[in-house]
N, C-alpha and C. Protein backbone atom coordinates (compact mmCIF):
# COMPACT_ATOMS: atom_id res chain seq x y z
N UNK A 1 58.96 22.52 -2.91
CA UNK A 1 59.29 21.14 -2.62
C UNK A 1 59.73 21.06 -1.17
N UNK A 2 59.37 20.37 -0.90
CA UNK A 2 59.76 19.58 0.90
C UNK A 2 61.78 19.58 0.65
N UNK A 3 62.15 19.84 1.76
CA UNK A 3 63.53 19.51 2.26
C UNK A 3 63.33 18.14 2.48
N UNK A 4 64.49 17.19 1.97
CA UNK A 4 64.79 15.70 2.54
C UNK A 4 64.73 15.78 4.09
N UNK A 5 64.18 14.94 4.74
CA UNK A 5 64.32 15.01 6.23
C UNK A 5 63.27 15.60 7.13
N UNK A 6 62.72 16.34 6.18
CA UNK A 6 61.51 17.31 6.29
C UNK A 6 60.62 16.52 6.59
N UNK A 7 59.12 16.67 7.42
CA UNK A 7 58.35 15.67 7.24
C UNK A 7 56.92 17.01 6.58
N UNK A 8 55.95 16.27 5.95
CA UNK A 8 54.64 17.35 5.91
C UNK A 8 53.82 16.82 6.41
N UNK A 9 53.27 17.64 6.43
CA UNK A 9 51.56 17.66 7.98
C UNK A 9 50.44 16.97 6.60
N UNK A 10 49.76 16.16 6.39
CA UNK A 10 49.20 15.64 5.27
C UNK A 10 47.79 15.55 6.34
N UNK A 11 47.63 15.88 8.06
CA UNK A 11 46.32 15.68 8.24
C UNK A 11 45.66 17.19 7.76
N UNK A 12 44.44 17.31 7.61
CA UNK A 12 44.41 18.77 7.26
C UNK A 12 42.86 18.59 7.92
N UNK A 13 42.24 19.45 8.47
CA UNK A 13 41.17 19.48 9.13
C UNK A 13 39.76 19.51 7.99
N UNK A 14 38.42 18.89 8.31
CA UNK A 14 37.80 19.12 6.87
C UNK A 14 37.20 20.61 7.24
N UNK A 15 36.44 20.88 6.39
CA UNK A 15 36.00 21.85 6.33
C UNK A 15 34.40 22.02 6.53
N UNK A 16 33.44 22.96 6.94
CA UNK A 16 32.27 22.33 7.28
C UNK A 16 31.42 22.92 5.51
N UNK A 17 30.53 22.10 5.20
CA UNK A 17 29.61 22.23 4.51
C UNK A 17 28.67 23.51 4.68
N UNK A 18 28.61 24.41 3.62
CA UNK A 18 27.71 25.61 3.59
C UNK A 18 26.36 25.09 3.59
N UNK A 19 25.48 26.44 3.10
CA UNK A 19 24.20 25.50 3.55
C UNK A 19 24.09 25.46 1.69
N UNK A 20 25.02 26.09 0.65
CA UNK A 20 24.62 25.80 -0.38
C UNK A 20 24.92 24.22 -1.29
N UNK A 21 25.97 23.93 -0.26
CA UNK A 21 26.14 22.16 -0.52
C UNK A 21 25.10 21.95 0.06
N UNK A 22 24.65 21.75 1.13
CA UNK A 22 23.59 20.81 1.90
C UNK A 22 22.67 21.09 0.74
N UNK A 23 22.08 22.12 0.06
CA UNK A 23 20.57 22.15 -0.66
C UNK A 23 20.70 21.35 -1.90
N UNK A 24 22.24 21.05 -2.53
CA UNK A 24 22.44 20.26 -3.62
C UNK A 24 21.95 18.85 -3.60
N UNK A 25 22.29 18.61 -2.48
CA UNK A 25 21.76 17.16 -2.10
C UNK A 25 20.32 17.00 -2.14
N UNK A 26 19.71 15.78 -2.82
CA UNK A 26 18.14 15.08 -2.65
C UNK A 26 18.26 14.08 -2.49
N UNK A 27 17.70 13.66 -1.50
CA UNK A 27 17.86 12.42 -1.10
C UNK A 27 16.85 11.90 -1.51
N UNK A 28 16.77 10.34 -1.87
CA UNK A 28 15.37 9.71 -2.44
C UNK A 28 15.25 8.94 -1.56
N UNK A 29 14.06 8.67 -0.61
CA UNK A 29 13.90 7.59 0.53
C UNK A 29 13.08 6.50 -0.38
N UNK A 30 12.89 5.17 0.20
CA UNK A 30 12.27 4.29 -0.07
C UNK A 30 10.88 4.34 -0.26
N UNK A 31 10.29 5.04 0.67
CA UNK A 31 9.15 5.18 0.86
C UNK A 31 8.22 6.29 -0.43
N UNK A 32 9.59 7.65 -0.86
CA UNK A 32 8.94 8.17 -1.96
C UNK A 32 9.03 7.18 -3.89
N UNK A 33 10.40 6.64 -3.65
CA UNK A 33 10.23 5.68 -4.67
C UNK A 33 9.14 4.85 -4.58
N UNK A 34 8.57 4.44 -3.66
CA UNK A 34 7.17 3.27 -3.95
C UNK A 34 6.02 4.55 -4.29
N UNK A 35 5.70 4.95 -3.50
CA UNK A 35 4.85 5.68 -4.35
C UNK A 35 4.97 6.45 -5.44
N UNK A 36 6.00 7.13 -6.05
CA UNK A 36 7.06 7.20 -7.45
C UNK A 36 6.07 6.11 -8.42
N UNK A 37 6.89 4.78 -7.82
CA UNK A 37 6.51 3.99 -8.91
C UNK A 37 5.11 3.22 -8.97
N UNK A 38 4.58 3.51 -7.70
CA UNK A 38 2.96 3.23 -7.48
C UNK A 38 2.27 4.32 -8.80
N UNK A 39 2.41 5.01 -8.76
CA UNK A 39 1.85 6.25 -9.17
C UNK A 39 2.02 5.98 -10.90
N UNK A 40 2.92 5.90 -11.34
CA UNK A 40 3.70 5.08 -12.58
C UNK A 40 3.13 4.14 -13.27
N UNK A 41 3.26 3.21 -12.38
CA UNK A 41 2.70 2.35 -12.55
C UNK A 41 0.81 2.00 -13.37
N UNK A 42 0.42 2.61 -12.35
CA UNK A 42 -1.26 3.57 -12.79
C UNK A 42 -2.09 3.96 -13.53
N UNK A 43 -0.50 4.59 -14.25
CA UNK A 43 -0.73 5.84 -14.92
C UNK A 43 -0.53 4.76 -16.59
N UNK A 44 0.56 4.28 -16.49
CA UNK A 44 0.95 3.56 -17.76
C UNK A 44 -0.34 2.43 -17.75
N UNK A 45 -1.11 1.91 -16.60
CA UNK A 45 -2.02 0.91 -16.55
C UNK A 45 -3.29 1.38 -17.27
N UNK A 46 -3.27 2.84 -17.05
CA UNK A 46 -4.76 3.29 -17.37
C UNK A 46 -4.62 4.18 -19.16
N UNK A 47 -3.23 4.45 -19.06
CA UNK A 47 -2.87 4.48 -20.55
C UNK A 47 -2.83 3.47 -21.52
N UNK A 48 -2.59 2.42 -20.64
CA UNK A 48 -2.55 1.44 -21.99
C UNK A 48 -3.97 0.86 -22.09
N UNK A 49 -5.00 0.76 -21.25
CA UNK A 49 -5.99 0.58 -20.95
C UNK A 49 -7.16 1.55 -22.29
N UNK A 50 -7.35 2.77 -21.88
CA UNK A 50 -7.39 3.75 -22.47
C UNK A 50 -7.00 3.67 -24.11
N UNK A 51 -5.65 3.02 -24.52
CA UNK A 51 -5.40 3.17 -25.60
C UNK A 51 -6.04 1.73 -26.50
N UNK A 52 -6.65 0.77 -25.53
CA UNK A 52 -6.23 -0.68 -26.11
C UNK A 52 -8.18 -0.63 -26.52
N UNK A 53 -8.63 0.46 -25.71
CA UNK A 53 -10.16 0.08 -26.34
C UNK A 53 -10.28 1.23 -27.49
N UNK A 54 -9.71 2.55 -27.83
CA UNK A 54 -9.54 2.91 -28.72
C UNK A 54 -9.00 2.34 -30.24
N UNK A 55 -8.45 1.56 -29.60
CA UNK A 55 -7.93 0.99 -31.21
C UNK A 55 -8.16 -0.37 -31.52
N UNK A 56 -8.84 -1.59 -30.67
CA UNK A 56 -8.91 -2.87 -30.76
C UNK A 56 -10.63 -2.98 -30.68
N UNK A 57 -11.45 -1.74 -30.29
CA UNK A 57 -13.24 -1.98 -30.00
C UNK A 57 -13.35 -1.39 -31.29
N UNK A 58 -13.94 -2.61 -32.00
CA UNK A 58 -14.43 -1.74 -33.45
C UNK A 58 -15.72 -0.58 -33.15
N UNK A 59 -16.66 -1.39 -32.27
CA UNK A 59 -17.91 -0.45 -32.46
C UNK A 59 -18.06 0.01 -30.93
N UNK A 60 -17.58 0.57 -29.92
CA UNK A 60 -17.53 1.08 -28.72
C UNK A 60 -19.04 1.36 -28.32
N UNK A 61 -19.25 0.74 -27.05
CA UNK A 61 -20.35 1.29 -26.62
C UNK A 61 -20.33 2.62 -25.76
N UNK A 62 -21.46 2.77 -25.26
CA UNK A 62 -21.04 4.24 -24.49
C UNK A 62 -20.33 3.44 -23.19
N UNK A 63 -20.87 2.78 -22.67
CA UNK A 63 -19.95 2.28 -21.52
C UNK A 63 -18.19 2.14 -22.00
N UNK A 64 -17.94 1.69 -23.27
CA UNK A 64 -16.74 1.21 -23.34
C UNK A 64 -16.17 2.98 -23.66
N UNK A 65 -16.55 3.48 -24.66
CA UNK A 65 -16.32 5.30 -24.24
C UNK A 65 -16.28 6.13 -22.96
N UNK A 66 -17.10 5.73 -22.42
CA UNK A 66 -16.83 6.15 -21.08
C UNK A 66 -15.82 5.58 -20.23
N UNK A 67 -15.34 4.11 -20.19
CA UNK A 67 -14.28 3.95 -19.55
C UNK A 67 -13.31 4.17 -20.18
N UNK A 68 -12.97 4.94 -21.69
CA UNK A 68 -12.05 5.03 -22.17
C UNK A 68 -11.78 6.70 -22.04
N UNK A 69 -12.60 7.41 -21.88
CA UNK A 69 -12.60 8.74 -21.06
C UNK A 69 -11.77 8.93 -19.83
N UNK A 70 -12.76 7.66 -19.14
CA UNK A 70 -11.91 7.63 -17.78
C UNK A 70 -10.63 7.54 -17.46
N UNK A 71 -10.06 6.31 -18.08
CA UNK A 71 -8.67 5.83 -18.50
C UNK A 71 -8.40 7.22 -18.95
N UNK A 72 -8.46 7.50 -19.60
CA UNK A 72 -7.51 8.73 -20.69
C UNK A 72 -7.50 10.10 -19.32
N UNK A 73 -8.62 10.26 -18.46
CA UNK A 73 -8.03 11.40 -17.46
C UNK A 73 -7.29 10.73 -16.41
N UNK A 74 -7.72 9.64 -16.21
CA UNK A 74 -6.48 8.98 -14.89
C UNK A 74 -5.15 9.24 -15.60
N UNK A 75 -5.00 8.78 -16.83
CA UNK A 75 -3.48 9.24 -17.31
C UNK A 75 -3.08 10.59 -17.12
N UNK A 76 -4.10 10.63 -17.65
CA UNK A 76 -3.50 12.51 -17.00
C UNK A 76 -3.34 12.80 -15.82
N UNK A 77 -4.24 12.75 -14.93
CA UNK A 77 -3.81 12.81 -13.50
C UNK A 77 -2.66 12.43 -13.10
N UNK A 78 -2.31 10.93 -13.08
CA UNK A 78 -1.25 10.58 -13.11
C UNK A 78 0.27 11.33 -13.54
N UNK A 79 -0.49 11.34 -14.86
CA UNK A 79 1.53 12.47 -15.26
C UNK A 79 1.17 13.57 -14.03
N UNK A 80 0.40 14.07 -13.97
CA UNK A 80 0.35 15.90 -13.19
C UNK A 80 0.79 15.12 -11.52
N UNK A 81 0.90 14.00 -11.19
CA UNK A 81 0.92 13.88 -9.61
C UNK A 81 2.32 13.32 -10.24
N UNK A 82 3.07 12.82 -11.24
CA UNK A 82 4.11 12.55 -10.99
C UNK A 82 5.17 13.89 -11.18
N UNK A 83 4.67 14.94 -12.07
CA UNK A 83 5.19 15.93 -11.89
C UNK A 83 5.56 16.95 -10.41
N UNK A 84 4.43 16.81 -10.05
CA UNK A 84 4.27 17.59 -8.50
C UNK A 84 5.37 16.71 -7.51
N UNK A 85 5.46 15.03 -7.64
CA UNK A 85 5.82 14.77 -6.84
C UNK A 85 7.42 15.07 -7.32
N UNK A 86 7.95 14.93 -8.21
CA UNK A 86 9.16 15.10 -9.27
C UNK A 86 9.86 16.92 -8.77
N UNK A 87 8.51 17.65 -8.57
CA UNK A 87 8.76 19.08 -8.28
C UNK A 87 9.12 19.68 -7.03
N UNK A 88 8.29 18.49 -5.95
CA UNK A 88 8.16 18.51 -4.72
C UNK A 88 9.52 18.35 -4.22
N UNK A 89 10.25 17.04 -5.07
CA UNK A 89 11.20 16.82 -4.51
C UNK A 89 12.28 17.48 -5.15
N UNK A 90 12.43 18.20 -5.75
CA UNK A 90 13.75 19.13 -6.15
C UNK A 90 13.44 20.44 -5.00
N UNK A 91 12.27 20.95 -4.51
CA UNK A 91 12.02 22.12 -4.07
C UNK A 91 12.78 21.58 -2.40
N UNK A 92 12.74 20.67 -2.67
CA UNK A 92 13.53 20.30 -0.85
C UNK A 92 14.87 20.11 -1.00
């Protein structure tokens, strides 16, 4: 305990940041959220796309199979570029 009369030093100098704080930090800029949610966006467009001629085209033509092919790998693509980008940004 402090003596009455006493005063204490309460400034205390900070301390500098290691480099294992600095790597904790991720910063999310604006610019990766739009494409984040560009990408997202896409992906759920060509999924639901994909899912809505599978289950609402009674008799599918090959065209409507084929864009439902298509749809169904853009979704995929999609998850795998949101992963990379998801991966990309923890690796920084």
């Amino acid at each position: 305990m402090a003596n009455p009369g006493t005063s204490i030093d309460t400034t205390q100098t900070p301390t500098a940041a290691t480099a294992t704080d600095a790597a904790a930090v991720t910063t999310v800029t604006a610019h990766f959220k739009l494409v984040f949610l560009s990408v997202t966006l896409i992906t759920v467009l060509t999924l639901a796309a994909s899912l809505y001629i599978g289950i609402f085209v009674e008799k599918p033509t090959e065209a409507a199979k084929s864009a439902m092919d298509t749809c169904s790998t853009l979704a995929n693509l999609g998850f795998g570029a949101m992963v990379g980008l998801l991966g990309g940004k923890a690796v920084n």
